[in-house]
C-alpha atoms as a PDB file:
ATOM      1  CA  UNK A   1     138.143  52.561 161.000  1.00  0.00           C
ATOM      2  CA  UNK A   2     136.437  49.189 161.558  1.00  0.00           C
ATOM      3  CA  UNK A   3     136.495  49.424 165.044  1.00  0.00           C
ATOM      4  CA  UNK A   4     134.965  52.799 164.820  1.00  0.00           C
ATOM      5  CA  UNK A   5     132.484  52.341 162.443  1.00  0.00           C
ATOM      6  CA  UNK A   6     131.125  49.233 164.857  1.00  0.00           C
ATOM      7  CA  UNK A   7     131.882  51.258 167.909  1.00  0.00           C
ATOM      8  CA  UNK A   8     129.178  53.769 166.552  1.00  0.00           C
ATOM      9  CA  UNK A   9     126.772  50.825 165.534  1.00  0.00           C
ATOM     10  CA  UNK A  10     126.713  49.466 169.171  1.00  0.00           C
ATOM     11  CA  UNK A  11     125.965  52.849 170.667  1.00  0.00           C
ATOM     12  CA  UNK A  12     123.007  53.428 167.948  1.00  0.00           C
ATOM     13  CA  UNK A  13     121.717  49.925 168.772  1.00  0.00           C
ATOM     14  CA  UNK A  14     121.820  50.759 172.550  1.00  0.00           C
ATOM     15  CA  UNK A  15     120.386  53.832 172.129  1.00  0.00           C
ATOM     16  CA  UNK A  16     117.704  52.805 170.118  1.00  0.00           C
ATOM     17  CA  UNK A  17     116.823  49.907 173.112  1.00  0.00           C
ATOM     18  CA  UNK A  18     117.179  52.079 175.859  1.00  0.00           C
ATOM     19  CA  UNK A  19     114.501  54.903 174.228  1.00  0.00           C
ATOM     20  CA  UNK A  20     111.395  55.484 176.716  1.00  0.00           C
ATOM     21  CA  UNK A  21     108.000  55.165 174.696  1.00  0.00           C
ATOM     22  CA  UNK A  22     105.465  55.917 177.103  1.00  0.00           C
ATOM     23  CA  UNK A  23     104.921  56.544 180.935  1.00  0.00           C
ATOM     24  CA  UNK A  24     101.835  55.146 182.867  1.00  0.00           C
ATOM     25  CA  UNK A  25     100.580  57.530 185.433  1.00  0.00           C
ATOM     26  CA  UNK A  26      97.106  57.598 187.357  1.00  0.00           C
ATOM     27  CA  UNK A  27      94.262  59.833 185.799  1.00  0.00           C
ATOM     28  CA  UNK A  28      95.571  62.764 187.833  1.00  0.00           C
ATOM     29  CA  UNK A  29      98.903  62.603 185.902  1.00  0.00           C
ATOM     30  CA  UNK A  30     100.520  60.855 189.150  1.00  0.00           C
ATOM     31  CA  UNK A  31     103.416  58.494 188.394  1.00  0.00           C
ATOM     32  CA  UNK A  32     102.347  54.869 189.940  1.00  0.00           C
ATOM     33  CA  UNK A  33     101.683  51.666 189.616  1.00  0.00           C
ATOM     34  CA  UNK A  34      98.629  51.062 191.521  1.00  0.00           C
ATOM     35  CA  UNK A  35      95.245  52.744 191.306  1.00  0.00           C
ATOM     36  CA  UNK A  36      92.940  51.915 193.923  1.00  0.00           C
ATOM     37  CA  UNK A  37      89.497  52.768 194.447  1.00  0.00           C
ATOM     38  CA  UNK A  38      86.531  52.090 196.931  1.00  0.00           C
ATOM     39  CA  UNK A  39      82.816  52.600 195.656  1.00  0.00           C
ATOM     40  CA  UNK A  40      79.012  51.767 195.965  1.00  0.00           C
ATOM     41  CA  UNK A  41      78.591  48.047 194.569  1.00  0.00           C
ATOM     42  CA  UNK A  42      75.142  49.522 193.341  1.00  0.00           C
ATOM     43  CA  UNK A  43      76.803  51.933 190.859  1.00  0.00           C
ATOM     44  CA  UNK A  44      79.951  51.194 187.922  1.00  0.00           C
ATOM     45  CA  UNK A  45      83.059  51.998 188.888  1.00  0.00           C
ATOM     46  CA  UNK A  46      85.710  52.842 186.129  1.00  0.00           C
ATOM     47  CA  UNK A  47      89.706  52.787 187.156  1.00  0.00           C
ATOM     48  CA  UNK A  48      92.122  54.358 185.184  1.00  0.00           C
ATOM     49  CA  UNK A  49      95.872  54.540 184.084  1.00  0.00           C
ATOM     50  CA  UNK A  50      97.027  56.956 181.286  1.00  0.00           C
ATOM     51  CA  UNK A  51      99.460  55.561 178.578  1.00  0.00           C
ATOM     52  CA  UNK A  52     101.770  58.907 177.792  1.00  0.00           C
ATOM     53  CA  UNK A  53     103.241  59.385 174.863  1.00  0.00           C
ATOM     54  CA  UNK A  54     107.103  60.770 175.468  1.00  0.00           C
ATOM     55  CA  UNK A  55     107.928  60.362 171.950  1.00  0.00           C
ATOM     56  CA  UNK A  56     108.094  63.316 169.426  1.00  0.00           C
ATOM     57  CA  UNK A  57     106.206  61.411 167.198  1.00  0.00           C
ATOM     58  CA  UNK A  58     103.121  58.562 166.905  1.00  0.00           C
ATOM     59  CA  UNK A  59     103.612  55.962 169.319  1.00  0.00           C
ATOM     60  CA  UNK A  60     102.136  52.617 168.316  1.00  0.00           C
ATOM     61  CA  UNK A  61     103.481  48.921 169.246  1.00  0.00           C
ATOM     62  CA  UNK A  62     102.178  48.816 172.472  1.00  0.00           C
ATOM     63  CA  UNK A  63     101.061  45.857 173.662  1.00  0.00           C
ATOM     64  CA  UNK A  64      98.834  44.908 177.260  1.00  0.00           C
ATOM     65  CA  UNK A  65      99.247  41.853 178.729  1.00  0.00           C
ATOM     66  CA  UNK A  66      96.542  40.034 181.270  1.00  0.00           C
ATOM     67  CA  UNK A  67      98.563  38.912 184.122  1.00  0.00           C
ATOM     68  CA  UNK A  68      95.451  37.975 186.870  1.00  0.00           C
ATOM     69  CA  UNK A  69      91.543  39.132 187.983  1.00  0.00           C
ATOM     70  CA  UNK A  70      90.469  38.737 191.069  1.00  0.00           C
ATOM     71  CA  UNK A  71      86.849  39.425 192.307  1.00  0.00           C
ATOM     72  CA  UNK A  72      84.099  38.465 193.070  1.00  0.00           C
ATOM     73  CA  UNK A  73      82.323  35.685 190.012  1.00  0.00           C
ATOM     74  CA  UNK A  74      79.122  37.629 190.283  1.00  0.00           C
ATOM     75  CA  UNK A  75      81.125  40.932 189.324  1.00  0.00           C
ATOM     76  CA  UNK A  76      81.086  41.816 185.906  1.00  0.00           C
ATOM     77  CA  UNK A  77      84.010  43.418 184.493  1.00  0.00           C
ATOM     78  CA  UNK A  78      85.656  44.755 181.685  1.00  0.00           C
ATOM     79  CA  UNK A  79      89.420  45.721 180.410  1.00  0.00           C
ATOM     80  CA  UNK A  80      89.077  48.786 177.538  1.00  0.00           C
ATOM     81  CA  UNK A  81      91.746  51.252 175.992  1.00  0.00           C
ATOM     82  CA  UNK A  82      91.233  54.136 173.938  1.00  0.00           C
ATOM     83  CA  UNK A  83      90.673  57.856 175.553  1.00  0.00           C
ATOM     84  CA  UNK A  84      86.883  58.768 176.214  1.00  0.00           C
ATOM     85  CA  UNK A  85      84.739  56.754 174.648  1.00  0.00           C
ATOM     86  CA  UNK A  86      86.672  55.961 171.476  1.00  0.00           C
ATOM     87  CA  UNK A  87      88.570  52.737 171.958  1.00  0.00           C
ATOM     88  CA  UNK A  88      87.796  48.633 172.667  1.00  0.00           C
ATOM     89  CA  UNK A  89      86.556  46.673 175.239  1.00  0.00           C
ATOM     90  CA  UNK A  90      87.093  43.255 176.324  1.00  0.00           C
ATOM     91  CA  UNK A  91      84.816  40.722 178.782  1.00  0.00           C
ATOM     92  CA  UNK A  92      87.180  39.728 182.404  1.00  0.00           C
ATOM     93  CA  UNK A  93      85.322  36.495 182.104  1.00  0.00           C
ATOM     94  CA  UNK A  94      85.019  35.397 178.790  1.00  0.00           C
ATOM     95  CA  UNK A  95      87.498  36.848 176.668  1.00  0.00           C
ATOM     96  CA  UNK A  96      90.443  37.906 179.036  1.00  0.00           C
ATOM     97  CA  UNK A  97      90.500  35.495 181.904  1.00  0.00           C
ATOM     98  CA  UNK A  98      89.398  32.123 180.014  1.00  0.00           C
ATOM     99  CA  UNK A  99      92.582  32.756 178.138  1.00  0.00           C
ATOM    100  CA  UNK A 100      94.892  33.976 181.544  1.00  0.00           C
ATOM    101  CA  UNK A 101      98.034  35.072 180.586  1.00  0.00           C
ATOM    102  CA  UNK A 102      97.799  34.166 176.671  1.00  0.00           C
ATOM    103  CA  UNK A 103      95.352  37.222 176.519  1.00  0.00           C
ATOM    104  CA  UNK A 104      97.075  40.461 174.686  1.00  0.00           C
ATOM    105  CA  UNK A 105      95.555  43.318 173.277  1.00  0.00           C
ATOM    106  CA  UNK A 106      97.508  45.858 171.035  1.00  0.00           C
ATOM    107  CA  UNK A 107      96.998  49.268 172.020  1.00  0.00           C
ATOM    108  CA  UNK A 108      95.576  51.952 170.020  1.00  0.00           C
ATOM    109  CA  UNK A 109      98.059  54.343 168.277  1.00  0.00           C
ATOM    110  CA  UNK A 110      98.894  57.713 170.164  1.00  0.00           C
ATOM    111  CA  UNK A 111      99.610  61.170 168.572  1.00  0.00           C
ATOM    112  CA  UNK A 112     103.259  63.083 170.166  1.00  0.00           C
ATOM    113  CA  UNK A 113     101.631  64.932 173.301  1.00  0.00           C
ATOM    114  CA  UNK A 114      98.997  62.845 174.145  1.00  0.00           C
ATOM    115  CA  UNK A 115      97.987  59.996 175.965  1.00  0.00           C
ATOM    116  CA  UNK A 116      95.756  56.421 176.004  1.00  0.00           C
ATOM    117  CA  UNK A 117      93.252  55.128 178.857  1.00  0.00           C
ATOM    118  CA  UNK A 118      93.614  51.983 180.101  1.00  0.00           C
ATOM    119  CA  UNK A 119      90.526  51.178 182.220  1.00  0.00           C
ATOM    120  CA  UNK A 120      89.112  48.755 183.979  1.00  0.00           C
ATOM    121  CA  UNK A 121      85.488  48.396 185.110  1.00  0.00           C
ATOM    122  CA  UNK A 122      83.873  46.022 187.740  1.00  0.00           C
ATOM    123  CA  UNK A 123      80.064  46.252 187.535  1.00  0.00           C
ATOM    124  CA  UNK A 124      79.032  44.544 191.623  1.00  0.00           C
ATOM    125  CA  UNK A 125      75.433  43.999 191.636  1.00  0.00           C
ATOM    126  CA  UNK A 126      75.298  44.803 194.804  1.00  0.00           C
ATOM    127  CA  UNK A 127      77.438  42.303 196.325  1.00  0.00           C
ATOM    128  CA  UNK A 128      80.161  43.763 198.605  1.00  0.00           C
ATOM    129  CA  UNK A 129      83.969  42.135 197.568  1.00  0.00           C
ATOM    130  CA  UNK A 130      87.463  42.859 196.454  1.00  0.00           C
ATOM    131  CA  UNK A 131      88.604  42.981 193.004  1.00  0.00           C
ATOM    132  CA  UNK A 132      92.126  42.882 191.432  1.00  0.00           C
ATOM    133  CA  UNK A 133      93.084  42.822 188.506  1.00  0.00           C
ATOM    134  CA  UNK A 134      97.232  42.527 186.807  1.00  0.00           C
ATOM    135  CA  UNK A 135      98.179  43.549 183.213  1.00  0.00           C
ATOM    136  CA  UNK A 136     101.683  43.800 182.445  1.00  0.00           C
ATOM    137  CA  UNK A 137     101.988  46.660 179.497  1.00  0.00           C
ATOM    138  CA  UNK A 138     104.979  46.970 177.445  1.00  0.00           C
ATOM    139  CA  UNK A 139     106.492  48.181 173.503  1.00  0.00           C
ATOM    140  CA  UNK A 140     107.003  44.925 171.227  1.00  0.00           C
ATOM    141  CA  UNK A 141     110.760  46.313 170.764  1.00  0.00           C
ATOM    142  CA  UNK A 142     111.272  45.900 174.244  1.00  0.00           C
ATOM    143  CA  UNK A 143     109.245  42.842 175.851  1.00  0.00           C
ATOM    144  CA  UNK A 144     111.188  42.474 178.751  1.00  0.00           C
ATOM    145  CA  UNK A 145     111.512  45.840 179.952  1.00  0.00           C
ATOM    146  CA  UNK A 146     107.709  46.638 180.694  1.00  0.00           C
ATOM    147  CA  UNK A 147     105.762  47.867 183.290  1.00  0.00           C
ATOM    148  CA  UNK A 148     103.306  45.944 185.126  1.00  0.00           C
ATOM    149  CA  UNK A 149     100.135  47.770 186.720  1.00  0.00           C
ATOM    150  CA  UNK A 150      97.732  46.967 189.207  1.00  0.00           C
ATOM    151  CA  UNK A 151      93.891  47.846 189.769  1.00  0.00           C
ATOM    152  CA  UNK A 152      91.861  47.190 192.967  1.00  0.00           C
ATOM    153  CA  UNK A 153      88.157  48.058 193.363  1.00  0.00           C
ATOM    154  CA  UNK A 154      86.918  47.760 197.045  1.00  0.00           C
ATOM    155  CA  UNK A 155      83.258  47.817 196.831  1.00  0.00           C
ATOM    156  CA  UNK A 156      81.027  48.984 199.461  1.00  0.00           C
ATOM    157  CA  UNK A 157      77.072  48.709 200.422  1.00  0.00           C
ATOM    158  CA  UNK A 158      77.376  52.434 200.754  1.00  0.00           C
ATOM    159  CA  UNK A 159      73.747  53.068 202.269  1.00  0.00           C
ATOM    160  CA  UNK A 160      75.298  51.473 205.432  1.00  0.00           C
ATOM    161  CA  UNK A 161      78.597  54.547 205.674  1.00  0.00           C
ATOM    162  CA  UNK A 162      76.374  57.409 205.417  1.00  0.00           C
ATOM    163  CA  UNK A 163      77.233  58.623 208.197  1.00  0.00           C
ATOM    164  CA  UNK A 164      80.964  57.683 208.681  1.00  0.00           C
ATOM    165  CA  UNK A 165      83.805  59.325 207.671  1.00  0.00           C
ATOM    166  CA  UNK A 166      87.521  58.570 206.528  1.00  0.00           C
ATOM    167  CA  UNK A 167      88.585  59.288 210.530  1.00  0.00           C
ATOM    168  CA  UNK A 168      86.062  57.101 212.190  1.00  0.00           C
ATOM    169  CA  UNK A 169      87.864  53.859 210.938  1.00  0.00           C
ATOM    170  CA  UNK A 170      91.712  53.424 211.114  1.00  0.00           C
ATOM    171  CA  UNK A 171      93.275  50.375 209.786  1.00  0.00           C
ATOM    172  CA  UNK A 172      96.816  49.981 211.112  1.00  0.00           C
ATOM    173  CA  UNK A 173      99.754  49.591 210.332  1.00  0.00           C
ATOM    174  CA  UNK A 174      99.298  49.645 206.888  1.00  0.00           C
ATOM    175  CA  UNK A 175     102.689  47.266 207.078  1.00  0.00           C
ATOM    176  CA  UNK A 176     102.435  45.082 209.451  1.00  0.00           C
ATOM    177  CA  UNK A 177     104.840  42.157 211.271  1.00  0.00           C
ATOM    178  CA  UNK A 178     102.697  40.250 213.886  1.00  0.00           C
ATOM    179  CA  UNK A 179      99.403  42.491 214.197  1.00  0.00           C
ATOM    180  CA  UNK A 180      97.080  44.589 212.973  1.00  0.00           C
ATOM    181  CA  UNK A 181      95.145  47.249 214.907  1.00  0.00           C
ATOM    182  CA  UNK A 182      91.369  48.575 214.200  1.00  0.00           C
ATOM    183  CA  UNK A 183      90.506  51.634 215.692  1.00  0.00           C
ATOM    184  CA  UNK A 184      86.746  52.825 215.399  1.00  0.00           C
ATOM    185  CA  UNK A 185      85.441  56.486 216.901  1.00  0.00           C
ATOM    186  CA  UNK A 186      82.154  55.832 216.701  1.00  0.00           C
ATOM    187  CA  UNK A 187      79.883  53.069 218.154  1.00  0.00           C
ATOM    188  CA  UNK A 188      78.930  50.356 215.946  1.00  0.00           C
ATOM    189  CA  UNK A 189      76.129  47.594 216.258  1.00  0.00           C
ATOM    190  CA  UNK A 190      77.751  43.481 215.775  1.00  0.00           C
ATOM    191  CA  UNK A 191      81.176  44.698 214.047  1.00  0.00           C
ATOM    192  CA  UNK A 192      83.412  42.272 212.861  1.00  0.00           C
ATOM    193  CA  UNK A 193      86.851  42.547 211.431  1.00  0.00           C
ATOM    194  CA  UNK A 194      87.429  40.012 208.222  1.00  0.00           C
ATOM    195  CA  UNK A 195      90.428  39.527 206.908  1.00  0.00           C
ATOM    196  CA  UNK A 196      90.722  38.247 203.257  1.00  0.00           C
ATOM    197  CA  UNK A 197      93.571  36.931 200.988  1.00  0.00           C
ATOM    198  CA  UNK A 198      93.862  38.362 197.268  1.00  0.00           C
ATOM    199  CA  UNK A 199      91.792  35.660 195.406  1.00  0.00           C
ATOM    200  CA  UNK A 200      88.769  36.395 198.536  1.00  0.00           C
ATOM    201  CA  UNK A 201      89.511  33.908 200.795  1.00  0.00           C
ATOM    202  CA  UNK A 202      88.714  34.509 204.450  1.00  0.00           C
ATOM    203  CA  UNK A 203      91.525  33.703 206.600  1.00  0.00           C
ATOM    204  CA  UNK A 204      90.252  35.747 209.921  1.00  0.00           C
ATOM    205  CA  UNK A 205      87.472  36.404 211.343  1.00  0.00           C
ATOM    206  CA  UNK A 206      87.355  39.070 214.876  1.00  0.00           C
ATOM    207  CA  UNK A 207      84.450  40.556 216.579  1.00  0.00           C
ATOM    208  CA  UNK A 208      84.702  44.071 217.372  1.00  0.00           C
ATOM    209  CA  UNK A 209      83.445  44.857 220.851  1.00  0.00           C
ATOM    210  CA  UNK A 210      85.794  47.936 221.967  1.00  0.00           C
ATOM    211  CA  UNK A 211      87.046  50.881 220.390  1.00  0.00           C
ATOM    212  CA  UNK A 212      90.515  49.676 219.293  1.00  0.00           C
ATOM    213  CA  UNK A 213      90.876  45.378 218.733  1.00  0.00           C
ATOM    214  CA  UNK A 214      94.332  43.836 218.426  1.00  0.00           C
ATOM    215  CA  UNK A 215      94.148  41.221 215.507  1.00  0.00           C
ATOM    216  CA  UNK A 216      96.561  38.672 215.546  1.00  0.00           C
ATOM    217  CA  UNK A 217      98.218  37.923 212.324  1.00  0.00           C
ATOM    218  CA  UNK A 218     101.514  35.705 213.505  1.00  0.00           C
ATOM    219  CA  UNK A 219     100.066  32.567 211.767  1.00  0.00           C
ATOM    220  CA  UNK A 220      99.518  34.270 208.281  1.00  0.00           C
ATOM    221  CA  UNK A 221     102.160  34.545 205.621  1.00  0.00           C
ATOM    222  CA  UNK A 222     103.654  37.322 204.393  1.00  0.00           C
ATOM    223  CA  UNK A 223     101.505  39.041 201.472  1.00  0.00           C
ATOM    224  CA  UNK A 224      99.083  41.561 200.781  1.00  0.00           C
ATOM    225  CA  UNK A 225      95.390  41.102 202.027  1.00  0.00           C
ATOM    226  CA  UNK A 226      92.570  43.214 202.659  1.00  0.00           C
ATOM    227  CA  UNK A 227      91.354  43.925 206.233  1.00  0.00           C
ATOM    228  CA  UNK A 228      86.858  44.157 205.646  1.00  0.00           C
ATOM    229  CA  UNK A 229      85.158  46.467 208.878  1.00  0.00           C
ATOM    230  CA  UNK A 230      81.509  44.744 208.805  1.00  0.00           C
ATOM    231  CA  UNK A 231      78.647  46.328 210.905  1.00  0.00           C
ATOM    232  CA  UNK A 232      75.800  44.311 210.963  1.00  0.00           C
ATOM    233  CA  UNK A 233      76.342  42.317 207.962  1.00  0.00           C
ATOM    234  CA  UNK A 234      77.661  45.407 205.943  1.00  0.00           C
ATOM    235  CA  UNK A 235      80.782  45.970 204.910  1.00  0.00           C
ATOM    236  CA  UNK A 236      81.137  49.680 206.164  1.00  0.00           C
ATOM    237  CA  UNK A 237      85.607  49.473 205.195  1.00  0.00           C
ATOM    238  CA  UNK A 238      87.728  48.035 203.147  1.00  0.00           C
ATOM    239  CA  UNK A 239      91.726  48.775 203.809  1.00  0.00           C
ATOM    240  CA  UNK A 240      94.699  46.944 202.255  1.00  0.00           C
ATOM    241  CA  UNK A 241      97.418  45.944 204.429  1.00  0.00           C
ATOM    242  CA  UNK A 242     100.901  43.958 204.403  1.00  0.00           C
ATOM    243  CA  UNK A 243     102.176  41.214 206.254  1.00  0.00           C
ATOM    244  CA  UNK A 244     106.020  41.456 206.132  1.00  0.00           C
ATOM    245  CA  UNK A 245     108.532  40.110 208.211  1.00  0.00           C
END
């Protein structure tokens, strides 16, 4: 009787640790992990994940951790939850990363059916740059067993890609071992092909002077960076590539 009375306490205790509050999907209801955006650096720029609620009831306990930022120090930015315009809103620079990973933000509460933003807006100036920014989001039941999310904002000088589209540029392969190919259809005045690390560091520099340039990357390590097509001082692209081997 013992045994089954514990027997049914260890089941209810898994159960209960093995429920699944909430999913974290892109605004178009698409499950991922990464939302990734390129815009005008002359306009705001807001990037969003949805907290769902699975649970047939409120959901509340959840917690957002700051992991990283990334971007430019002129950007301004800024981490908020809440849907629409209900909701908080927290400075990058002054209250999230001064305090790195010791910054975390309870989450508002959720009603069964419905869901939370989590957003994150980088405000350029009008200075061309990368930013990226880590949270890791979880239930305070279940701290280890969270989810951790990832928004990049490539911003552009826009008034220089008028007249470009998505096909004129190709950025290749998107997972690469000892290069990485640039491809551009259309004729382009003093291009350049920059490649940056994560925290904006330039580690190459190519001209472009032909329609498709080999780049070298056999002396980088392995990682993620971000692969800048410049025309004439402009950033006209911005594509994120890997570097496995």
């Amino acid at each position: 009787m013992y045994k089954h009375i514990l027997f049914v306490l260890f089941m209810s205790a898994f159960t209960l640790s093995a429920q699944t509050y909430f999913s974290l999907t892109d605004e178009f209801g698409n499950d991922t992990d990464t939302v990734e955006a390129s815009g005008d650096v002359y306009a705001n720029t807001d990037l969003k994940f949805k907290l769902n609620n699975l649970l047939n009831e409120q959901l509340d306990s959840v917690m957002i951790k700051h992991i990283s930022t990334v971007k430019n120090p002129s950007w301004y930015g800024q981490l908020c939850e809440g849907a629409g315009a209900a909701g908080q809103c927290y400075d990058i620079d002054i209250q999230i990363s001064m305090n790195g990973q010791n910054f975390e933000l309870l989450t508002s509460n959720v009603d069964s059916g419905a869901y939370n933003e989590l957003k994150v807006s980088y405000m350029c100036g009008g200075v061309v740059g990368t930013g990226v920014t880590r949270l890791y989001v979880y239930h305070m039941s279940d701290s280890l067993n969270g989810d951790t999310i990832t928004y990049i904002f490539n911003g552009l000088d826009m008034s220089s890609v008028e007249d470009l589209n998505k096909e004129d540029i190709k950025v290749f392969p998107s997972l690469a071992d000892y290069e990485v190919n640039v491809q551009i259809n259309k004729p382009i005045t003093n291009g350049e092909a920059r490649i940056l690390n994560l925290i904006g560091q330039e580690v190459s520099k190519t001209n472009i002077v032909q329609e498709q340039t080999r780049i070298d990357v056999r002396l980088l390590p392995k990682g993620c960076y971000f692969m800048e097509i410049r025309e004439a001082g402009k950033t006209i692209k911005s594509e994120r590539f890997y570097i496995s081997r």
